[in-house]
PDB file of N, CA and C in Angstrom:
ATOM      1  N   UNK A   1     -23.294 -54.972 -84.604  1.00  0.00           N
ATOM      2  CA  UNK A   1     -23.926 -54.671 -83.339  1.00  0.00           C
ATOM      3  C   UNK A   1     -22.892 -54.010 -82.441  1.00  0.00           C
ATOM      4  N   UNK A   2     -23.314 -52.481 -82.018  1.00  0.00           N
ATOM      5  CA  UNK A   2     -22.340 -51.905 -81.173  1.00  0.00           C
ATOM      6  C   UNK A   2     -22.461 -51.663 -79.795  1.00  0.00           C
ATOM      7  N   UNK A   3     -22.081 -51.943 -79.115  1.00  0.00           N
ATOM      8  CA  UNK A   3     -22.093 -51.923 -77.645  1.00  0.00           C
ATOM      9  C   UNK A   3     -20.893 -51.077 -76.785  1.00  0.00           C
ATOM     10  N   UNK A   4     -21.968 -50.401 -75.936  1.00  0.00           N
ATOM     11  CA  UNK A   4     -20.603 -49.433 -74.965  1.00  0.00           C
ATOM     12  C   UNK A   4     -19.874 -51.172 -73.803  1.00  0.00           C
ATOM     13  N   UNK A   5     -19.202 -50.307 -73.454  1.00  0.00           N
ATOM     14  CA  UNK A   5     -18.421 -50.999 -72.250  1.00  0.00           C
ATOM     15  C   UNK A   5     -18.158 -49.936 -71.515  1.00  0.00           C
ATOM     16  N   UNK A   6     -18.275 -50.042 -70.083  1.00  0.00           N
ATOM     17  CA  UNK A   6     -17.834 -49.086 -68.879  1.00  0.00           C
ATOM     18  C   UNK A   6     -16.032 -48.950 -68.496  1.00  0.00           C
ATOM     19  N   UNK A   7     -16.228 -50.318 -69.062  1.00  0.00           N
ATOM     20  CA  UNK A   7     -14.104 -50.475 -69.077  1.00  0.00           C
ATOM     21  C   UNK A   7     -13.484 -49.790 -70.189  1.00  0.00           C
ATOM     22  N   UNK A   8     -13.985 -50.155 -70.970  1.00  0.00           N
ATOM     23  CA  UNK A   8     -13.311 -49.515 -72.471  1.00  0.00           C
ATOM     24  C   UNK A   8     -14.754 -48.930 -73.109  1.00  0.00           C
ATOM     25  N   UNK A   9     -14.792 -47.391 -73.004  1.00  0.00           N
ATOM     26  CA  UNK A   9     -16.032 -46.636 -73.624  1.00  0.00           C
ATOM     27  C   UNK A   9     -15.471 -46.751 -75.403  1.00  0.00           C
ATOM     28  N   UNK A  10     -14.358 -46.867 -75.267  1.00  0.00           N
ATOM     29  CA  UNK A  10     -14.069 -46.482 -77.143  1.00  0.00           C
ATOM     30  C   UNK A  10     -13.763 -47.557 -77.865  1.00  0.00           C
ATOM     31  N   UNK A  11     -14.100 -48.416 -77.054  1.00  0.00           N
ATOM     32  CA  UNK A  11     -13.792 -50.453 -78.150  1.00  0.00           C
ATOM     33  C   UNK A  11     -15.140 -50.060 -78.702  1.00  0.00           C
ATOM     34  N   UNK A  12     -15.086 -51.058 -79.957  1.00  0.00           N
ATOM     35  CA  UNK A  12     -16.284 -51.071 -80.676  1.00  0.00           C
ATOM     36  C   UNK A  12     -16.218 -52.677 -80.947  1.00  0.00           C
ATOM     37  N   UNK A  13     -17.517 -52.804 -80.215  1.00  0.00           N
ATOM     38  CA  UNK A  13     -17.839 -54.188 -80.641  1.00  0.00           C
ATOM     39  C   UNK A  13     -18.782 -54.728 -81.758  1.00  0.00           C
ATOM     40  N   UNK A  14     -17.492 -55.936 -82.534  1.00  0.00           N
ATOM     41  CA  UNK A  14     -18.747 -56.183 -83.236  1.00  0.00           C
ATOM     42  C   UNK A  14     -19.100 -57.627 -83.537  1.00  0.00           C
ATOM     43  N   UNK A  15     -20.093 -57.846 -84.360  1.00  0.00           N
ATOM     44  CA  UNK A  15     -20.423 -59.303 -84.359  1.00  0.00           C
ATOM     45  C   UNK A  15     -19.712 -60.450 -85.215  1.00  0.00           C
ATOM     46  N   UNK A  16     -18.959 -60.201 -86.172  1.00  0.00           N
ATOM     47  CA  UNK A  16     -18.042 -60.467 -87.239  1.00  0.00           C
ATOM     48  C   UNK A  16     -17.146 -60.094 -87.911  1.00  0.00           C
ATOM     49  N   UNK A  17     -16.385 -60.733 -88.087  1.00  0.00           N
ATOM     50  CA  UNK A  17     -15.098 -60.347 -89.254  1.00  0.00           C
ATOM     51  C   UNK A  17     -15.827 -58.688 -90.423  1.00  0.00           C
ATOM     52  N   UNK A  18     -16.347 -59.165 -90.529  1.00  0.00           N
ATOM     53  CA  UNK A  18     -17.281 -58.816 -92.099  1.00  0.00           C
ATOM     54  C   UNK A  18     -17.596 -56.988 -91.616  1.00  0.00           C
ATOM     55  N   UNK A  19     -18.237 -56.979 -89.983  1.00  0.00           N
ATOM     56  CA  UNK A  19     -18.854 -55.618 -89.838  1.00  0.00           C
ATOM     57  C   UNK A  19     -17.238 -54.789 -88.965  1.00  0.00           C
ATOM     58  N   UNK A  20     -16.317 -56.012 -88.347  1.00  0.00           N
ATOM     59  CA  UNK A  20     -15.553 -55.053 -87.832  1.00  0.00           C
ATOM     60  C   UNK A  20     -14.662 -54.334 -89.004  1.00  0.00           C
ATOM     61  N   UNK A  21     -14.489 -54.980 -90.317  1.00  0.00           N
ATOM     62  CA  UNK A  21     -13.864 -54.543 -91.430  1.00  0.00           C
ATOM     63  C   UNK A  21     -13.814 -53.518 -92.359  1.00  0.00           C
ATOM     64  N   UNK A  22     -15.611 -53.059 -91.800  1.00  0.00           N
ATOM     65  CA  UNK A  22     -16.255 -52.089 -93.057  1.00  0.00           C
ATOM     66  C   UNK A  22     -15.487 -51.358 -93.286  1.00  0.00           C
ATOM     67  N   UNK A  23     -15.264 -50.357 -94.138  1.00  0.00           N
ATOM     68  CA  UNK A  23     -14.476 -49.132 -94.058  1.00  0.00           C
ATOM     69  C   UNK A  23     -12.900 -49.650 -93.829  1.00  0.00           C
ATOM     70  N   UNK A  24     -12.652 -50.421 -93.244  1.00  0.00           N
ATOM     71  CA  UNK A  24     -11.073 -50.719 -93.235  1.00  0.00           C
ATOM     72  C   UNK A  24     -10.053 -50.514 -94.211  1.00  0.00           C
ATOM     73  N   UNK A  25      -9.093 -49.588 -93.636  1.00  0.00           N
ATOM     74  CA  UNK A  25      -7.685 -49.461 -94.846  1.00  0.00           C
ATOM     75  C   UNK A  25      -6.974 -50.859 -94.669  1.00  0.00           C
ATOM     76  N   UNK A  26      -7.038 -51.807 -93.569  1.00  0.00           N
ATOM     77  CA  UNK A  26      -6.201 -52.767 -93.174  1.00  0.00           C
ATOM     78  C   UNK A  26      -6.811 -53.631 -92.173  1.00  0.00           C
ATOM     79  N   UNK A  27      -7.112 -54.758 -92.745  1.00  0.00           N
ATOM     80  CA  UNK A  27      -7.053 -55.810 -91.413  1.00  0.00           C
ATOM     81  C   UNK A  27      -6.311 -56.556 -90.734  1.00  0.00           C
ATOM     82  N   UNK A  28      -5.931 -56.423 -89.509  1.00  0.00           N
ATOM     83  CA  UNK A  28      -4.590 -57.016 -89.193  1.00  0.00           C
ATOM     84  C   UNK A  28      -5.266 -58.531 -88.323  1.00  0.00           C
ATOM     85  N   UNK A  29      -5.023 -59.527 -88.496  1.00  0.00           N
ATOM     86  CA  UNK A  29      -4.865 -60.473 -87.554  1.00  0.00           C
ATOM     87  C   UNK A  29      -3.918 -60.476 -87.102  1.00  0.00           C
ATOM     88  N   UNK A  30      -4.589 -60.952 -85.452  1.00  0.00           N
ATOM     89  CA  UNK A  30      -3.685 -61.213 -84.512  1.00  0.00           C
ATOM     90  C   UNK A  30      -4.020 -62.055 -83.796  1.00  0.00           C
ATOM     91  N   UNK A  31      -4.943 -63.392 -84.136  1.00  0.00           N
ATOM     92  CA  UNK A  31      -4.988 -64.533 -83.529  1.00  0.00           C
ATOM     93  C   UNK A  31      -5.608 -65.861 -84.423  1.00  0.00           C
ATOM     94  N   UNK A  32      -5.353 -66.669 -84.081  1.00  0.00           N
ATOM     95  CA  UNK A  32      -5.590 -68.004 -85.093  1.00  0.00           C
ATOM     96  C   UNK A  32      -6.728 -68.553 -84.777  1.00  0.00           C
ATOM     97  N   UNK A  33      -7.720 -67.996 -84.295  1.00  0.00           N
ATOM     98  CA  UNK A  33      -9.170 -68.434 -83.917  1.00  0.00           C
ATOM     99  C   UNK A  33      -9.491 -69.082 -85.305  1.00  0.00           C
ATOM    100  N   UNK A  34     -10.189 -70.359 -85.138  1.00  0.00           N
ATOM    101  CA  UNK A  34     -10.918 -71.272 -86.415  1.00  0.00           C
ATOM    102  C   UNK A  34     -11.825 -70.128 -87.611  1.00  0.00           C
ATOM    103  N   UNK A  35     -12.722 -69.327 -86.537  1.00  0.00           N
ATOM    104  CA  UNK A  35     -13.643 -68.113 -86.985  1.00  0.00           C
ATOM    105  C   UNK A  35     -13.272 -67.431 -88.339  1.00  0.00           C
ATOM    106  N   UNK A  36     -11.808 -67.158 -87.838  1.00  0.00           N
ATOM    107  CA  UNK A  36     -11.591 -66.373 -88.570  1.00  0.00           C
ATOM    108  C   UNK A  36     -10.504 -66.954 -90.128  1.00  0.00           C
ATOM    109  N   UNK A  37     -10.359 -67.835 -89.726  1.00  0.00           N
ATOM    110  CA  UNK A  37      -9.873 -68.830 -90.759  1.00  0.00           C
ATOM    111  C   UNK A  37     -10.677 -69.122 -91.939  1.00  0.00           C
ATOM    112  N   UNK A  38     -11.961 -69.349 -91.151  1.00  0.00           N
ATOM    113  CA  UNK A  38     -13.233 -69.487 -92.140  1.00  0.00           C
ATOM    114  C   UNK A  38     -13.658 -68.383 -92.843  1.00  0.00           C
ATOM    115  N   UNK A  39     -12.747 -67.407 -92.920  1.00  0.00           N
ATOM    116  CA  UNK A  39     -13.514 -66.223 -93.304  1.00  0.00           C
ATOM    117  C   UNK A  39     -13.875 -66.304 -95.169  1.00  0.00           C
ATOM    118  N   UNK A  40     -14.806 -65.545 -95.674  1.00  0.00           N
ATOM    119  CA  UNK A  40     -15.217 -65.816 -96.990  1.00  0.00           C
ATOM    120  C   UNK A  40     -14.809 -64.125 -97.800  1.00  0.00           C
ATOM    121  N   UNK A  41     -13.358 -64.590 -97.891  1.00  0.00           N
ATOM    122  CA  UNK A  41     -12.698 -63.251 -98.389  1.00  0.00           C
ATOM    123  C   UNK A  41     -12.678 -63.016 -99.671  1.00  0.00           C
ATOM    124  N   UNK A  42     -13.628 -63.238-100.543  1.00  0.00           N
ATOM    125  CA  UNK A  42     -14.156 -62.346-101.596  1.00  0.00           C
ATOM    126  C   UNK A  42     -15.295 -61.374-101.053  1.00  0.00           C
ATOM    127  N   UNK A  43     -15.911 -61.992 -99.992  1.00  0.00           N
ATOM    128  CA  UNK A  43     -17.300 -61.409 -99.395  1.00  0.00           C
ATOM    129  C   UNK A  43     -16.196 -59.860 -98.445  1.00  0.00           C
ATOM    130  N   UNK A  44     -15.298 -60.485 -97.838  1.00  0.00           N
ATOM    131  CA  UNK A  44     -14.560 -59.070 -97.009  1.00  0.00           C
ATOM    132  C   UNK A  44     -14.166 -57.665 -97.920  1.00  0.00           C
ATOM    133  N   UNK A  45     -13.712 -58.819 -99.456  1.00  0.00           N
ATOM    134  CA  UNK A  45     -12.812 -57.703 -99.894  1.00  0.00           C
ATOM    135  C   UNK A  45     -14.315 -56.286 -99.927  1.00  0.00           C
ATOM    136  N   UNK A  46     -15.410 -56.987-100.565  1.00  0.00           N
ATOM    137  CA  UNK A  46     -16.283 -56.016-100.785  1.00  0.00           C
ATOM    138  C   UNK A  46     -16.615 -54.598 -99.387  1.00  0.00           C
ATOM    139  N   UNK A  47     -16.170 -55.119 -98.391  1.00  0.00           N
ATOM    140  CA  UNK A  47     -16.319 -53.837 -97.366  1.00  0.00           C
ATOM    141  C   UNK A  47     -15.024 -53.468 -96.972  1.00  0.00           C
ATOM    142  N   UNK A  48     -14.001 -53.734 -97.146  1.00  0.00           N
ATOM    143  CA  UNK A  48     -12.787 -53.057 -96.923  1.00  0.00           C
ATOM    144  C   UNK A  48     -13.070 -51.843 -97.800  1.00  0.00           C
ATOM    145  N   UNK A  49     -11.915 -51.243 -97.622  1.00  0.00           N
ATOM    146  CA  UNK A  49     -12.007 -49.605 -98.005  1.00  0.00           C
ATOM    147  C   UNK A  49     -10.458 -49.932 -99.296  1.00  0.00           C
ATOM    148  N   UNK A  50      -9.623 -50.618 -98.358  1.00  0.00           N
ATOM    149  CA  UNK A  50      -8.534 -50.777 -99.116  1.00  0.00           C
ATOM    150  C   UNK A  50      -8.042 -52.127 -98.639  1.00  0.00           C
ATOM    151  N   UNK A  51      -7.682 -53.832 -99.962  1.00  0.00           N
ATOM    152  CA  UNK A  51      -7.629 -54.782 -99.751  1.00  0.00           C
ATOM    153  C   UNK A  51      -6.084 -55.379 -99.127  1.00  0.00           C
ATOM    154  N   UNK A  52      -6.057 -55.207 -98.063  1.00  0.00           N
ATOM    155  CA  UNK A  52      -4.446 -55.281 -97.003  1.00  0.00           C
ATOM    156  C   UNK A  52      -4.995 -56.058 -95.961  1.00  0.00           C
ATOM    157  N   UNK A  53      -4.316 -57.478 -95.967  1.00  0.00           N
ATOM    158  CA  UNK A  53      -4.361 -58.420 -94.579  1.00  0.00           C
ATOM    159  C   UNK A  53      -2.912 -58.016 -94.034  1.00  0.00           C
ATOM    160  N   UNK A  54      -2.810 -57.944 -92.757  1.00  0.00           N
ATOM    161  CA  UNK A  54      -1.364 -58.002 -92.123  1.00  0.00           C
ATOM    162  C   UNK A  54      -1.325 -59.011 -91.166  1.00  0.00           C
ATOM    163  N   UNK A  55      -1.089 -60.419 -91.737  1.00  0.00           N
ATOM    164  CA  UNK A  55      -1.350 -61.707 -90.888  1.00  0.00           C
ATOM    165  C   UNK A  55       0.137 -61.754 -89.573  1.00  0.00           C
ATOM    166  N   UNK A  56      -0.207 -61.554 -88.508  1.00  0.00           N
ATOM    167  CA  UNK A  56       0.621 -61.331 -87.222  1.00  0.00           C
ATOM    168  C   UNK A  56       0.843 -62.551 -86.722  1.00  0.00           C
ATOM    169  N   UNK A  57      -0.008 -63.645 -87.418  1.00  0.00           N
ATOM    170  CA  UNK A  57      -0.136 -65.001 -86.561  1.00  0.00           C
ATOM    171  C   UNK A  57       0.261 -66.236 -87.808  1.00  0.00           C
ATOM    172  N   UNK A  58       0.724 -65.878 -88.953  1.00  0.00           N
ATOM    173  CA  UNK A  58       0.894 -66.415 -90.137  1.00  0.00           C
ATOM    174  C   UNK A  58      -0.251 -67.853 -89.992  1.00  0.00           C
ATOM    175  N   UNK A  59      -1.707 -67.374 -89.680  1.00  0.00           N
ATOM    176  CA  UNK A  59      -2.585 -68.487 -89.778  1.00  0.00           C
ATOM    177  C   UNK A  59      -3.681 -68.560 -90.692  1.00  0.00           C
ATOM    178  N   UNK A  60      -3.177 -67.728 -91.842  1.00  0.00           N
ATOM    179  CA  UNK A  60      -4.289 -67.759 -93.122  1.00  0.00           C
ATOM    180  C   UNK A  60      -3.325 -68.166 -94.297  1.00  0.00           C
ATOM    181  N   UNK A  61      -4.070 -68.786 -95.596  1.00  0.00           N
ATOM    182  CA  UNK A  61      -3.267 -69.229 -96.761  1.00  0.00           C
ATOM    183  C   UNK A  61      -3.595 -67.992 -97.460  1.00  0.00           C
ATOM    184  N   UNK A  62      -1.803 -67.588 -97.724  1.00  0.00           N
ATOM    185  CA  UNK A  62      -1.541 -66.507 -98.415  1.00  0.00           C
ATOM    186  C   UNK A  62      -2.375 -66.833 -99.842  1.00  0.00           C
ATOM    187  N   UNK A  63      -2.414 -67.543 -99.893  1.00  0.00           N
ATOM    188  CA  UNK A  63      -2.857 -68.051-102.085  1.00  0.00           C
ATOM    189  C   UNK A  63      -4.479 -67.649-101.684  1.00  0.00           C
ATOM    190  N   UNK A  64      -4.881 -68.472-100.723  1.00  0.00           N
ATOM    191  CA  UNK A  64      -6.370 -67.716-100.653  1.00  0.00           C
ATOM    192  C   UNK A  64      -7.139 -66.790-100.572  1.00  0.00           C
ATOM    193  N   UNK A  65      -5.930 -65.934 -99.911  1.00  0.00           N
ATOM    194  CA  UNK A  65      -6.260 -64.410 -99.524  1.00  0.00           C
ATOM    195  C   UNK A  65      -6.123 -63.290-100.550  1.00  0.00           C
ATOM    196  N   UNK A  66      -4.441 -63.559-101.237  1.00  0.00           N
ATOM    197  CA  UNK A  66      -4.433 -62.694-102.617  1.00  0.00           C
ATOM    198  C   UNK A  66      -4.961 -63.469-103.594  1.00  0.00           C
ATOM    199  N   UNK A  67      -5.451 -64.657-104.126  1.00  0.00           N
ATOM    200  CA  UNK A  67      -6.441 -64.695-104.725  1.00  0.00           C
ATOM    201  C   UNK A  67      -8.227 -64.373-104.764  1.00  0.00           C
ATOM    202  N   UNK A  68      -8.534 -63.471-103.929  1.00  0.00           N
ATOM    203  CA  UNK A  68      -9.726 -62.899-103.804  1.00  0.00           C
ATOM    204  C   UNK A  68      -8.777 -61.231-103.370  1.00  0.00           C
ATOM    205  N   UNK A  69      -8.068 -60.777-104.242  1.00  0.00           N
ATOM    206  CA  UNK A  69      -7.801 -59.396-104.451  1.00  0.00           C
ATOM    207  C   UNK A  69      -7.151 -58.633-103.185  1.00  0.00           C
ATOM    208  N   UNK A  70      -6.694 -59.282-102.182  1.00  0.00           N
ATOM    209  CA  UNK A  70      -6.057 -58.638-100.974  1.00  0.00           C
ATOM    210  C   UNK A  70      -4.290 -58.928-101.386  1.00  0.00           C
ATOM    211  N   UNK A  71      -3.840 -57.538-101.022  1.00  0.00           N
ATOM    212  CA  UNK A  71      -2.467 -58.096-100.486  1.00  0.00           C
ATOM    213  C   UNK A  71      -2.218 -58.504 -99.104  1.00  0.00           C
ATOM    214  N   UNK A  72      -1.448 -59.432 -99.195  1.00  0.00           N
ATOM    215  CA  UNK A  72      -0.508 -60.305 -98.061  1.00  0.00           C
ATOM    216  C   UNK A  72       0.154 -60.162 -97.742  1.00  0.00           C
ATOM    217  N   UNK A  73       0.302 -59.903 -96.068  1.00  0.00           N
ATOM    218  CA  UNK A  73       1.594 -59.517 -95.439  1.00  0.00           C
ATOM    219  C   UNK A  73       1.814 -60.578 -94.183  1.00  0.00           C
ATOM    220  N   UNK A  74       2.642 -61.289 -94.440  1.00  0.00           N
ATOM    221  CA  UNK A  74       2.586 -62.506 -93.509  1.00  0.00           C
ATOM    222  C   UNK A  74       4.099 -62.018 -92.822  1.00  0.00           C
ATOM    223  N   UNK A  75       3.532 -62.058 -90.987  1.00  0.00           N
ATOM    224  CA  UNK A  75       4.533 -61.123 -90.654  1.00  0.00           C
ATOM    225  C   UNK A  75       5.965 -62.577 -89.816  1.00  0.00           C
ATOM    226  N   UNK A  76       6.919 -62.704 -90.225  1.00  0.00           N
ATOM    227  CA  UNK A  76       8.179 -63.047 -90.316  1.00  0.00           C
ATOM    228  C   UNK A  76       7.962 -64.080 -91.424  1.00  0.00           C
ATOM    229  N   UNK A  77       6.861 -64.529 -92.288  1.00  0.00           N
ATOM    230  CA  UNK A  77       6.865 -64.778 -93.363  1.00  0.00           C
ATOM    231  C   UNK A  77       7.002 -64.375 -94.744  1.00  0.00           C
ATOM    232  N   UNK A  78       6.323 -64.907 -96.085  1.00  0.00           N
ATOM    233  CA  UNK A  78       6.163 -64.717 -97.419  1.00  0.00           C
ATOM    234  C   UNK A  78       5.088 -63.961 -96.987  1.00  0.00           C
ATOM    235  N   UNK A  79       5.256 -62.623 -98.353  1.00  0.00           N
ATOM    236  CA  UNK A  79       4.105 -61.982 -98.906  1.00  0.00           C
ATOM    237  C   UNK A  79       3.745 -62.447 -99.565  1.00  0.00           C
ATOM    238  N   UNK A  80       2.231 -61.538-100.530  1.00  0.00           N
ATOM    239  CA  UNK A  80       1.720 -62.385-101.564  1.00  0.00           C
ATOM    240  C   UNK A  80       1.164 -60.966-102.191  1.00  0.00           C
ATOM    241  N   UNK A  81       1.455 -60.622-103.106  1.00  0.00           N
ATOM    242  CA  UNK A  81       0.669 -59.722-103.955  1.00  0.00           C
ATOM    243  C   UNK A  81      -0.903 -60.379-104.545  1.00  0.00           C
ATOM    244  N   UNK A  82      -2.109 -59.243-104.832  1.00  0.00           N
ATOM    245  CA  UNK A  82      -3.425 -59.863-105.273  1.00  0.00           C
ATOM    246  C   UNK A  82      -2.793 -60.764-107.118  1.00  0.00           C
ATOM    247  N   UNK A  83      -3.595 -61.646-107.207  1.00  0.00           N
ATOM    248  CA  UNK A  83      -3.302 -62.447-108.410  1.00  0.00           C
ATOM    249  C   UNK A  83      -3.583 -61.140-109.732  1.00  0.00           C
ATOM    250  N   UNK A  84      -4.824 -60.868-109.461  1.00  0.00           N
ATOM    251  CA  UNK A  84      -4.974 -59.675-110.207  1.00  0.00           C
ATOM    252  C   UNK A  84      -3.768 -58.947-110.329  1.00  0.00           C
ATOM    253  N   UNK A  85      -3.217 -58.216-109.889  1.00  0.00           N
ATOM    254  CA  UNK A  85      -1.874 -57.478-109.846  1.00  0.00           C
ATOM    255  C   UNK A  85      -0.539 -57.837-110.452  1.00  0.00           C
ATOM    256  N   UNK A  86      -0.646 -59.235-109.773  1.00  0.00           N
ATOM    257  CA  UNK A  86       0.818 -59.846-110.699  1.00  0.00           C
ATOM    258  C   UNK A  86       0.698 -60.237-112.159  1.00  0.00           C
ATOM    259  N   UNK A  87      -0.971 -60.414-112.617  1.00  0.00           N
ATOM    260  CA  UNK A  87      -1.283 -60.447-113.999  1.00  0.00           C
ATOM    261  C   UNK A  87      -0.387 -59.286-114.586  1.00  0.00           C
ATOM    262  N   UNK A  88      -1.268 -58.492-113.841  1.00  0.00           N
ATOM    263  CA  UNK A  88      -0.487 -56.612-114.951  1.00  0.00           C
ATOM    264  C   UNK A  88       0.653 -56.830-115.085  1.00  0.00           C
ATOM    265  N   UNK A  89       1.266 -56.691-114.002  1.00  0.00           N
ATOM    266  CA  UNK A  89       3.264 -57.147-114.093  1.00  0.00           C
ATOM    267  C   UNK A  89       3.661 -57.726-115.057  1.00  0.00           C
ATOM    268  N   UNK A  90       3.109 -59.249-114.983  1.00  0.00           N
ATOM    269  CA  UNK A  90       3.458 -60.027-115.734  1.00  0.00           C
ATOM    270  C   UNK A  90       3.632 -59.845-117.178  1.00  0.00           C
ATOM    271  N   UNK A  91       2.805 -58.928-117.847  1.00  0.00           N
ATOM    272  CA  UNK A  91       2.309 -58.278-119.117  1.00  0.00           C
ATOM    273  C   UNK A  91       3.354 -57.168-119.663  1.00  0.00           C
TER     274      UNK A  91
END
């Protein structure tokens, strides 16, 4: 759901994690809201464009996130490559 604003004509608002993501090369968090904790990131990876969290608030579990195919960038933390990925390596 998109809505103008008279303050900010070029924010795009939206109703969830899920629709602000579509198309996304990158989702960056930048706050530890419960919301978004809950997120159901096999369901995200499917509308990202390209699977990249850049956690700013280190408030998601890296194992949860690259295990549903995102890389992890936990910022003054551990990364996490997708599980998928480190399979190939591993091989």
């Amino acid at each position: 759901m998109e809505k103008a604003s008279a303050v900010l004509p070029d924010v795009r608002y939206c109703t969830d994690a899920y629709e602000a993501a579509e198309g996304a090369d990158v989702v960056v968090l930048l706050t530890e809201w419960d919301e978004l904790k809950k997120t159901d990131w096999s369901r995200l990876a499917t509308v990202v464009e390209r699977p990249l969290i850049i956690d700013g608030r280190n408030a998601l579990s890296r194992e949860d996130v690259s295990s549903n195919g995102f890389h992890y960038i936990g910022i003054g933390g551990v990364s996490a490559t997708p599980q998928v990925a480190q399979s190939l390596v591993a091989t």
